[in-house]
Protein backbone atom coordinates (compact mmCIF):
# COMPACT_ATOMS: atom_id res chain seq x y z
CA UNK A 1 20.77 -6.37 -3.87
CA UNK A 2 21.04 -3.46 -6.36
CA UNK A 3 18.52 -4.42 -8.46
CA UNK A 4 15.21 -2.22 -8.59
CA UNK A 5 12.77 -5.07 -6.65
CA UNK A 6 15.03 -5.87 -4.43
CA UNK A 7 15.99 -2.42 -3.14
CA UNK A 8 11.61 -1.83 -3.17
CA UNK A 9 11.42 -4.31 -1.21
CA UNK A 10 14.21 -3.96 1.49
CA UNK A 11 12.75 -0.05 1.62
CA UNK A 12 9.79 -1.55 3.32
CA UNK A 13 11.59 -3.28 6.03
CA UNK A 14 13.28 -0.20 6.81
CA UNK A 15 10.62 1.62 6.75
CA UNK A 16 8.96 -0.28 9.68
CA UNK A 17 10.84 1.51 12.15
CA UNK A 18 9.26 5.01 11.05
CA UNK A 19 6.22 3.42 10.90
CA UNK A 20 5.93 1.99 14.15
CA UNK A 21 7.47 5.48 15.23
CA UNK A 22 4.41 7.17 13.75
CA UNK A 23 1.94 6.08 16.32
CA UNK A 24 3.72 7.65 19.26
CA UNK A 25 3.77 11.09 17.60
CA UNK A 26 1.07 13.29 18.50
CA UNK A 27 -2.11 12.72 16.86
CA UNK A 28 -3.44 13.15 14.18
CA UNK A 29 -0.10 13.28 12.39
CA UNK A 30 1.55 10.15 13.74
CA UNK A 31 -1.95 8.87 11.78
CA UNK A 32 -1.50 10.18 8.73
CA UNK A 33 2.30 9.59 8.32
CA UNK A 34 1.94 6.20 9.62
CA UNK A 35 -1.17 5.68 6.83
CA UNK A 36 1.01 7.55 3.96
CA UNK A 37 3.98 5.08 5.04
CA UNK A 38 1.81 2.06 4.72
CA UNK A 39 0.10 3.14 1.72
CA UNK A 40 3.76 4.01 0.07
CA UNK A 41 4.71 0.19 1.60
CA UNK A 42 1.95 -1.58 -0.05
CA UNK A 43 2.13 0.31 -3.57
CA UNK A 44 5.82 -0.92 -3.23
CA UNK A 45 4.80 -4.44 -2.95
CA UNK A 46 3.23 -4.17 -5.61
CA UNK A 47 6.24 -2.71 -8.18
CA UNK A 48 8.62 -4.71 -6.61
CA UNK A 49 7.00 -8.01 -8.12
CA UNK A 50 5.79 -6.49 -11.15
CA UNK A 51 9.03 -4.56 -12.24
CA UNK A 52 10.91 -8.28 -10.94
CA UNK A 53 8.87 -9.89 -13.69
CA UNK A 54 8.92 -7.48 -16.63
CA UNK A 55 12.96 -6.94 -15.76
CA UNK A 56 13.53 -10.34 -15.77
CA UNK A 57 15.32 -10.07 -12.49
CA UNK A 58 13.16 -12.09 -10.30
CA UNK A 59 16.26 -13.70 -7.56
CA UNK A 60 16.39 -15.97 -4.82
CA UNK A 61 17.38 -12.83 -2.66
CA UNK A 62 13.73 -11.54 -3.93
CA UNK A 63 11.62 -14.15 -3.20
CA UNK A 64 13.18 -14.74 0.18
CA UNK A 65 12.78 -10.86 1.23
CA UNK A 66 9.58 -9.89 -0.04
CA UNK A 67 7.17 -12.54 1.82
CA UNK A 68 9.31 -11.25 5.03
CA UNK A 69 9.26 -7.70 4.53
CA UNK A 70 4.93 -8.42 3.85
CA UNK A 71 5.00 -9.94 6.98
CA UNK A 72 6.91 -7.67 9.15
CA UNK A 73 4.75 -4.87 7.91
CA UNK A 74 1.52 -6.51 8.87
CA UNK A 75 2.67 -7.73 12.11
CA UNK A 76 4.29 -4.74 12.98
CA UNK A 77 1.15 -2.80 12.26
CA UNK A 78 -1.68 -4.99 14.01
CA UNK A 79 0.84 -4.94 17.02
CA UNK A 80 0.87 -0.97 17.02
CA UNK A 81 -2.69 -0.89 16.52
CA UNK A 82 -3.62 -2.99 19.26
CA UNK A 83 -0.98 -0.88 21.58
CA UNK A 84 -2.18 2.12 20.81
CA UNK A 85 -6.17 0.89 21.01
CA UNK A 86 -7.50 1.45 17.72
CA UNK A 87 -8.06 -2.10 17.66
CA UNK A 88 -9.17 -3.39 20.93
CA UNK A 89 -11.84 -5.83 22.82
CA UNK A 90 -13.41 -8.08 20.87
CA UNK A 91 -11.23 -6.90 17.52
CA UNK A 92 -8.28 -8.05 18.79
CA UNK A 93 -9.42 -11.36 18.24
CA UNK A 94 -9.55 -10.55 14.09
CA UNK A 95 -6.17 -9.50 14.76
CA UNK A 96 -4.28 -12.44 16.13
CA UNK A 97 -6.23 -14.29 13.84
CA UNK A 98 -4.50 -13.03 11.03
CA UNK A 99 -0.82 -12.87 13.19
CA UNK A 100 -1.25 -16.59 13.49
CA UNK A 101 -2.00 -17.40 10.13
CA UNK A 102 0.97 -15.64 8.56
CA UNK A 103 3.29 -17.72 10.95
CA UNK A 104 1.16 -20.74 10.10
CA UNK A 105 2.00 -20.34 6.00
CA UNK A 106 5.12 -18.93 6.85
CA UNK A 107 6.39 -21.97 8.70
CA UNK A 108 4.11 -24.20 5.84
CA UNK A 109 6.14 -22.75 2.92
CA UNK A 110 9.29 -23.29 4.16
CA UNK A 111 8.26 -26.99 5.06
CA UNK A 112 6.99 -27.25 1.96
CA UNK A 113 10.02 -25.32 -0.35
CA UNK A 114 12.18 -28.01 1.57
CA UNK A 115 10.24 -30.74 -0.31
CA UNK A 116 10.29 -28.81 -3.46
CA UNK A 117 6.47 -28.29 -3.49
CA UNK A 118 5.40 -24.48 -4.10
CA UNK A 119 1.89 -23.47 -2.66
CA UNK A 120 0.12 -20.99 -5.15
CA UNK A 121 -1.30 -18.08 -3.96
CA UNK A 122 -5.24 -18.49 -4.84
CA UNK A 123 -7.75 -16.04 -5.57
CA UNK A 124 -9.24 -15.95 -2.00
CA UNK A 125 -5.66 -15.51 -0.84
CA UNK A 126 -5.63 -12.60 -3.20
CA UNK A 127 -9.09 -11.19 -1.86
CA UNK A 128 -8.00 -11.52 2.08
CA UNK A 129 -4.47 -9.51 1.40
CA UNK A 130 -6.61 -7.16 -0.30
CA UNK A 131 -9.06 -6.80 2.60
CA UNK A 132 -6.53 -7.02 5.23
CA UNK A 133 -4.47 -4.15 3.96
CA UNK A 134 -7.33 -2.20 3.60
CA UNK A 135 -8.25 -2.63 6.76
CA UNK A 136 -4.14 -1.68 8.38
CA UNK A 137 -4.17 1.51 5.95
CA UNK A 138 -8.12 2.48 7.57
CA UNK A 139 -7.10 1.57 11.00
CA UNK A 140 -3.14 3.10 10.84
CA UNK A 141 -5.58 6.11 9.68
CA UNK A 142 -7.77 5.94 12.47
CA UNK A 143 -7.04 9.72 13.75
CA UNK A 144 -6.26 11.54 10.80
CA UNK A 145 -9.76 10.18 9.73
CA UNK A 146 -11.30 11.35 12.15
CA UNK A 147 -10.15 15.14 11.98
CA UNK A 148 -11.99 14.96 8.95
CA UNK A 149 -14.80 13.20 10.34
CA UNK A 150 -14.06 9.92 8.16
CA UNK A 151 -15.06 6.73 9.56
CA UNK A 152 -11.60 4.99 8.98
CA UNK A 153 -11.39 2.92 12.19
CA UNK A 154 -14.95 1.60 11.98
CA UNK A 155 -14.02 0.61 8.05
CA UNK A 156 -10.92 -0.70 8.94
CA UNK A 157 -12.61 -3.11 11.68
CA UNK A 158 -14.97 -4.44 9.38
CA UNK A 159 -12.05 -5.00 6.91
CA UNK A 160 -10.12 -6.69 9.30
CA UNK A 161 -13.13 -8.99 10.24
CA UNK A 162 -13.55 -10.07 6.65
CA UNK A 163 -9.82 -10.70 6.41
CA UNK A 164 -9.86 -12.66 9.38
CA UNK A 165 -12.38 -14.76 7.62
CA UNK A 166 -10.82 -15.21 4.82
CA UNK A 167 -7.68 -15.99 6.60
CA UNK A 168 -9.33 -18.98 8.10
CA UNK A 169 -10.52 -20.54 5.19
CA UNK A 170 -6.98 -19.69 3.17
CA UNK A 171 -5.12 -20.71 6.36
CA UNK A 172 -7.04 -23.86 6.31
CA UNK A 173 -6.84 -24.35 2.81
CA UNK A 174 -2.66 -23.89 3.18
CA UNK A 175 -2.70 -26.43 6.24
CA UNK A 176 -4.77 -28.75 4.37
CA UNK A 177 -2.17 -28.85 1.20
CA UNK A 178 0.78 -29.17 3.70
CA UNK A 179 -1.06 -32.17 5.28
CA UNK A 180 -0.93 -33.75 2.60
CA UNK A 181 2.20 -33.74 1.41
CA UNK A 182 3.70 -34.29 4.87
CA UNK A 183 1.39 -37.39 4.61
CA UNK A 184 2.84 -38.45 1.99
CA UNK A 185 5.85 -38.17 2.69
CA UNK A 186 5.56 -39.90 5.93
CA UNK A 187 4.09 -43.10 4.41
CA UNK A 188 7.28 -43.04 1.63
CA UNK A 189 9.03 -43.42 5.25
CA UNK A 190 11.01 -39.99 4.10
CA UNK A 191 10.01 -37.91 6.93
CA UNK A 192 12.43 -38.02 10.38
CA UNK A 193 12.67 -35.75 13.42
């Protein structure tokens, strides 16, 4: 746990808290810290993998945290968002979209690490986390965009629609690979409740 990565990453799960925090402060400031947090969470996603790599370092304690501490941050933030009603009416459908599909490949991988199959992240997986962070930085913005007369809520809604998208055809494309293998596995007769 006293590695670099691994402290990166549990300083986004501990960050939540302040985060979520952030949108009950008055506005516009609860906006901007809770955008500076989430921009400081996501450039820490990024080192944490990187410096794993070059450091030779990458651990099971690692790869176990980070994919939870992603996915605490993003839920955690599309929850706020919809409390607070910078995402609301029809938008919230984008949202739960993507809240479904990280449970979805959450629940796949572990399936799937049980069978010893790994499930590479693909390109389009790539493009929709970049689109759907975009999207929770413009949105967890929304105010302190505003005072300056920014249209961060109306980019971050289009962001979040294309994630969406793209988090139906990943999601699929996940589903689709775990299918299979569970297919498999049930015709080897390997596969019991």
């Amino acid at each position: 746990m006293s590695q670099i990565p691994n402290i990166l990453t549990l300083s986004r799960i501990f960050a939540i808290p302040l985060l979520v925090a952030a949108f009950f402060m008055a506005q516009p400031l609860g906006s901007w810290i809770a955008f500076i947090l989430f921009t400081l969470a996501g450039i820490t996603d990024y080192f944490d993998g990187m410096l794993a790599r070059r450091l030779n370092v990458v651990s099971p304690m690692g790869r176990f945290l980070d994919p939870i501490a992603d996915k605490l941050m993003v839920g955690a933030v599309i929850v706020m968002l919809v409390a607070v009603q910078w995402v609301d009416g029809i938008h919230v459908i984008a949202a739960v979209i993507i809240l479904l599909r990280e449970l979805l490949v959450s629940g796949l991988r572990e399936y799937l690490a049980e069978l010893s199959v790994s499930v590479p992240v693909t390109k389009l997986a790539k493009w929709k986390t970049t689109a759907q962070m975009i999207a929770l930085g413009a949105l967890a913005w929304t105010m302190g965009g505003a005072e300056l007369g920014l249209p961060a809520q109306e980019v971050g809604l289009i962001c979040l629609w294309i994630a969406a998208i793209l988090t139906m055809v990943t999601g699929y494309d996940y589903l689709r690979s775990g299918i299979i293998h569970m297919s498999s596995k049930v015709q080897d007769g390997e596969l019991k409740e």
